[in-house]
Structure formats: C-alpha cells, structure tokens
C-alpha atoms as a PDB file:
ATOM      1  CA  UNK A   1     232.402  42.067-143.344  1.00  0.00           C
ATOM      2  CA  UNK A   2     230.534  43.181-140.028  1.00  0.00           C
ATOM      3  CA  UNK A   3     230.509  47.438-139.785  1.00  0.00           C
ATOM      4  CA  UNK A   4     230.165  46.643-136.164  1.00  0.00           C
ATOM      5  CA  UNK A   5     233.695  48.195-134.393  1.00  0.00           C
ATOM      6  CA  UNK A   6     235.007  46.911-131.026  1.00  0.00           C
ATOM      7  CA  UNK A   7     236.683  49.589-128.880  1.00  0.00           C
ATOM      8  CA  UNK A   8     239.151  48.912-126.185  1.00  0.00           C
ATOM      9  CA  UNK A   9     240.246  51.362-123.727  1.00  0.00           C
ATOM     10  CA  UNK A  10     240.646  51.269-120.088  1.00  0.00           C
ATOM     11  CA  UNK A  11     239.535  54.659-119.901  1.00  0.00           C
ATOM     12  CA  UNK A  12     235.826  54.848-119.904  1.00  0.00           C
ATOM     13  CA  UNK A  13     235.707  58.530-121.469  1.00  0.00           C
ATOM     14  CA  UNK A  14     237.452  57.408-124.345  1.00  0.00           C
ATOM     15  CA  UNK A  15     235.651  54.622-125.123  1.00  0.00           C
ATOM     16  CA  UNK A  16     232.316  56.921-124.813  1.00  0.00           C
ATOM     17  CA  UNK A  17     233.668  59.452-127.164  1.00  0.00           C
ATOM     18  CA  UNK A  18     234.965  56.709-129.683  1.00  0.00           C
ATOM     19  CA  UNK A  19     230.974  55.088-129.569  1.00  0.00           C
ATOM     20  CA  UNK A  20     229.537  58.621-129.853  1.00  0.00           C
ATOM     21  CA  UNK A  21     231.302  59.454-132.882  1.00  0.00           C
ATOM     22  CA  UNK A  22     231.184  56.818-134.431  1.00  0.00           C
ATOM     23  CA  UNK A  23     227.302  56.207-133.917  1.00  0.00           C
ATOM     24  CA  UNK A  24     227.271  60.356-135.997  1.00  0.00           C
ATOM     25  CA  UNK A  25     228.968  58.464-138.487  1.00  0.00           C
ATOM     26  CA  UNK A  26     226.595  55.595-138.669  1.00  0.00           C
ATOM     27  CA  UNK A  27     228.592  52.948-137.153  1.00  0.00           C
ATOM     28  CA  UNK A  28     227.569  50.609-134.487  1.00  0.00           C
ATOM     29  CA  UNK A  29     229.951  49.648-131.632  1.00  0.00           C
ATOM     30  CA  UNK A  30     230.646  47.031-128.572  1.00  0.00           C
ATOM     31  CA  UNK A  31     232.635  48.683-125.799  1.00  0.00           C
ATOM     32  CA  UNK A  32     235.492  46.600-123.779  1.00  0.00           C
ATOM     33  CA  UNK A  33     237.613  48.308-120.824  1.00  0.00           C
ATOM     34  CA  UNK A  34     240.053  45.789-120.733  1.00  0.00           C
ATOM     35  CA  UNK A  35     242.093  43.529-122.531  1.00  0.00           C
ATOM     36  CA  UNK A  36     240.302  40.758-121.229  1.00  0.00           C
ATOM     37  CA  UNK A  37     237.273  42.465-121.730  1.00  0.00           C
ATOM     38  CA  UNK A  38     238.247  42.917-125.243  1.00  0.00           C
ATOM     39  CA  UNK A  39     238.819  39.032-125.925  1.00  0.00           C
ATOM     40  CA  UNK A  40     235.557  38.195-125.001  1.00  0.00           C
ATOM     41  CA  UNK A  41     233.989  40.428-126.841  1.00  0.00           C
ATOM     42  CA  UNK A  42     235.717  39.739-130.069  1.00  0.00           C
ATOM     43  CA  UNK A  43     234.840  35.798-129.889  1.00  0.00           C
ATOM     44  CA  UNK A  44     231.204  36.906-128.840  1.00  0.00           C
ATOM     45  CA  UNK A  45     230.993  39.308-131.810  1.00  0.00           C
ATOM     46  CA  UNK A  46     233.529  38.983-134.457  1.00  0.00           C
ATOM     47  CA  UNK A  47     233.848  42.298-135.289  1.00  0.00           C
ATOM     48  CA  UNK A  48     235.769  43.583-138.575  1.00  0.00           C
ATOM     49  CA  UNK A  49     237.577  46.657-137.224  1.00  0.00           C
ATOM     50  CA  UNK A  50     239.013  47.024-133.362  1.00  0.00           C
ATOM     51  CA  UNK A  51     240.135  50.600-131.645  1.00  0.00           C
ATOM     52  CA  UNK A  52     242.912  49.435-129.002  1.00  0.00           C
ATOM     53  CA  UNK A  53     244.479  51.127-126.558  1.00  0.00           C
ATOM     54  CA  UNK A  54     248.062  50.280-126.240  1.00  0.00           C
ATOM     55  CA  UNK A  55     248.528  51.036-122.545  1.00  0.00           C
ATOM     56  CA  UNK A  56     245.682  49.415-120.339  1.00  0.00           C
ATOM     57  CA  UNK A  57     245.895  47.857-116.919  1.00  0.00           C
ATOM     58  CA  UNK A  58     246.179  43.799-116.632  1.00  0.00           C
ATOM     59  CA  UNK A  59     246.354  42.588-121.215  1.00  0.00           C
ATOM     60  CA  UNK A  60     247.699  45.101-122.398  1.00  0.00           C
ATOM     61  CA  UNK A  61     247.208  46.303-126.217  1.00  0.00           C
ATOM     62  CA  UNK A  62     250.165  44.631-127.832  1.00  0.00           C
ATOM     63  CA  UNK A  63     249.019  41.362-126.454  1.00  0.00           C
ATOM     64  CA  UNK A  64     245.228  41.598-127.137  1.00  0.00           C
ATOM     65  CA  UNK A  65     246.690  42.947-130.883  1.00  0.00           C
ATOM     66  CA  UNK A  66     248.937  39.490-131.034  1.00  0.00           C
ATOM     67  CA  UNK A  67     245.697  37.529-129.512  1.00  0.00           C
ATOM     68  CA  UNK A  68     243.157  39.183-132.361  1.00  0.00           C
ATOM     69  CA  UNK A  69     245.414  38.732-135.105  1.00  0.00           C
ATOM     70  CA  UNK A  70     246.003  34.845-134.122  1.00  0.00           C
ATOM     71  CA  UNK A  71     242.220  34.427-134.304  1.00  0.00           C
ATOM     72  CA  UNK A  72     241.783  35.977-137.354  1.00  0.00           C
ATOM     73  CA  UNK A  73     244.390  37.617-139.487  1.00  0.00           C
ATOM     74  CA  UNK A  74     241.868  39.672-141.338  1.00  0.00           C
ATOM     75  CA  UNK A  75     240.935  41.740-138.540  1.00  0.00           C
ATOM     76  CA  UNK A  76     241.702  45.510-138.751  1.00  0.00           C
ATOM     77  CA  UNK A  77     243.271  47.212-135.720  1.00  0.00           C
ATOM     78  CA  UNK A  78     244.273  50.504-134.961  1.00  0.00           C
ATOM     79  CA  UNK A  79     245.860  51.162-132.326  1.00  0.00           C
ATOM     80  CA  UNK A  80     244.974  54.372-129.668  1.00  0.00           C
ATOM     81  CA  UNK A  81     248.332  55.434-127.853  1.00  0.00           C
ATOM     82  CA  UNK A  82     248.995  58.525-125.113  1.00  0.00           C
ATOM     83  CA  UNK A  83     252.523  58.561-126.358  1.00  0.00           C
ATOM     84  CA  UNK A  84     253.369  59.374-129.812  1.00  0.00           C
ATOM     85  CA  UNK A  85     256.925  57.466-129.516  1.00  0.00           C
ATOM     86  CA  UNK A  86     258.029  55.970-132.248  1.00  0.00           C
ATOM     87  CA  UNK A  87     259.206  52.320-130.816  1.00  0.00           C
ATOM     88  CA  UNK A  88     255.334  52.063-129.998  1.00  0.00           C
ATOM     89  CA  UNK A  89     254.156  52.924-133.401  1.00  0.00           C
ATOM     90  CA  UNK A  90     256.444  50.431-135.233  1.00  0.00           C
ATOM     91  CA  UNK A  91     255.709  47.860-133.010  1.00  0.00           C
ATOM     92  CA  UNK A  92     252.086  48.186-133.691  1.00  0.00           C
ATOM     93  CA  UNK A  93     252.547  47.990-136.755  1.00  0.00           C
ATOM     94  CA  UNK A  94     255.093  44.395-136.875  1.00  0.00           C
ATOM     95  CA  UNK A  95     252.280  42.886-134.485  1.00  0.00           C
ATOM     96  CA  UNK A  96     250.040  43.737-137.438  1.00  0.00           C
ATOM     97  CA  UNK A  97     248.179  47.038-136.823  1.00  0.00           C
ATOM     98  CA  UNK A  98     246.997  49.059-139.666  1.00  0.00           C
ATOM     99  CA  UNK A  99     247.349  52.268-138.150  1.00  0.00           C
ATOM    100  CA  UNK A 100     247.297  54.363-135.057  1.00  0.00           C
ATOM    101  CA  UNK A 101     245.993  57.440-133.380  1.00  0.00           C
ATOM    102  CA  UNK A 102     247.158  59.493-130.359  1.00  0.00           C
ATOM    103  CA  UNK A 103     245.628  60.848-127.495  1.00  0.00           C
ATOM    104  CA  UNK A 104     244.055  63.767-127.000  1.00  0.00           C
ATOM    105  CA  UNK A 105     241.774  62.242-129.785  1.00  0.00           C
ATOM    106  CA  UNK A 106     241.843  64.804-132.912  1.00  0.00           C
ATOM    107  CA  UNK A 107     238.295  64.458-134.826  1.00  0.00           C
ATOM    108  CA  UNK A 108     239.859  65.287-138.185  1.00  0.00           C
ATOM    109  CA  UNK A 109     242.411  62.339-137.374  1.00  0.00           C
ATOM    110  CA  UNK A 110     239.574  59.972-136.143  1.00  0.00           C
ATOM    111  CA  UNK A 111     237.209  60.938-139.180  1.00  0.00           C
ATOM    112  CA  UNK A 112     239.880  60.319-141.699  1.00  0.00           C
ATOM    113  CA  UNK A 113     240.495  57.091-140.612  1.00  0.00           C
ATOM    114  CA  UNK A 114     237.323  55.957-140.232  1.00  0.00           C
ATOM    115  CA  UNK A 115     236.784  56.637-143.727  1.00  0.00           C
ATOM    116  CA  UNK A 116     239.850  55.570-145.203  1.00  0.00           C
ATOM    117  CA  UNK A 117     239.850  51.843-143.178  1.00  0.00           C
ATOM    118  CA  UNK A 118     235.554  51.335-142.527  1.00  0.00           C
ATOM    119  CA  UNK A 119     233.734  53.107-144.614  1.00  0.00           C
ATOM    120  CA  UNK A 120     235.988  52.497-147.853  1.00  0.00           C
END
C-alpha cells in the first residue's frame, strides 16, 4: 500500500503543519483544501491513508468520508474535528473512519497515530 497520505483541511495552516510533520516522520503527502479538492486528488493519487477535516466549506468531511470509502473500502481515514462532541466522533466512525483527532493538533496525539495506523 502507497505511504503517500492525502490531507484535507480547509484551513491552509493545518494542512501545512500536518505535511511538515509528517515529512520529520518520513512520510510524503498531497495537500487538498476542500472536499472537492480532496476527490480529485484521491482518484489522481490513490493514496492509502487520508487526514479529513470534518467541518470544511462546500463537501464537507462526512461526505468526502462516504465518497472515499465507496471508492475503495480499504482506505484509512481519520478524521480532524474542532469539536470534540461525541455525535461527531461516532458518526465518523459508522461512515467508516478509523479514528480521529481534535484541534488544536497535539503532537503526541498526531505521532501516536501515525505510528499505530501508517507506519505499523
């Protein structure tokens, strides 16, 4: 499976922090803004792994979740959220997410998971 990791987030800082770190760890990324964004650069790339942001402008991140895993059921998504509220979280997870981290991002968070679900 690709190492390559798409990350979605309609805030440009995030995604820039998320593609910093994960270049320290090794890891090559493709950035999306958007939902939309995101879709295109899944079918252009068909990446393994996906960081989504739940709450983005236009697509949000349930739908591009539903949209990813209808492509391919295999792919590994977990989802970035501002809110740590429950309802979110389990939805996320029925749609098919693996996990999910909140905002602020917390590096001992972000490194854990990137071992536990890419590096493994």
């Amino acid at each position: 499976m690709e190492k390559d990791v798409l990350l979605v987030d309609d805030e440009k800082d995030i995604v820039n922090f998320l593609e910093h770190f994960l270049r320290r760890m090794k890891l090559s990324s493709i950035k999306a803004t958007s939902g939309e964004e995101a879709l295109v650069a899944y079918d252009k790339n068909k990446v393994g792994f996906v960081f989504l942001d739940i709450q983005m402008k236009g697509i949000d991140g349930f739908s591009v979740l539903k949209e990813l895993k209808e492509r391919d059921p295999a792919v590994q998504v977990i989802m970035i959220t501002g809110r740590s509220e429950k309802d979110s979280q389990d939805k996320a997870k029925e749609l098919g997410a693996i996990d999910y981290i909140t905002k602020p991002l917390d590096l001992g968070d972000l490194k854990e998971k990137v071992n536990r679900y890419i590096l493994q």
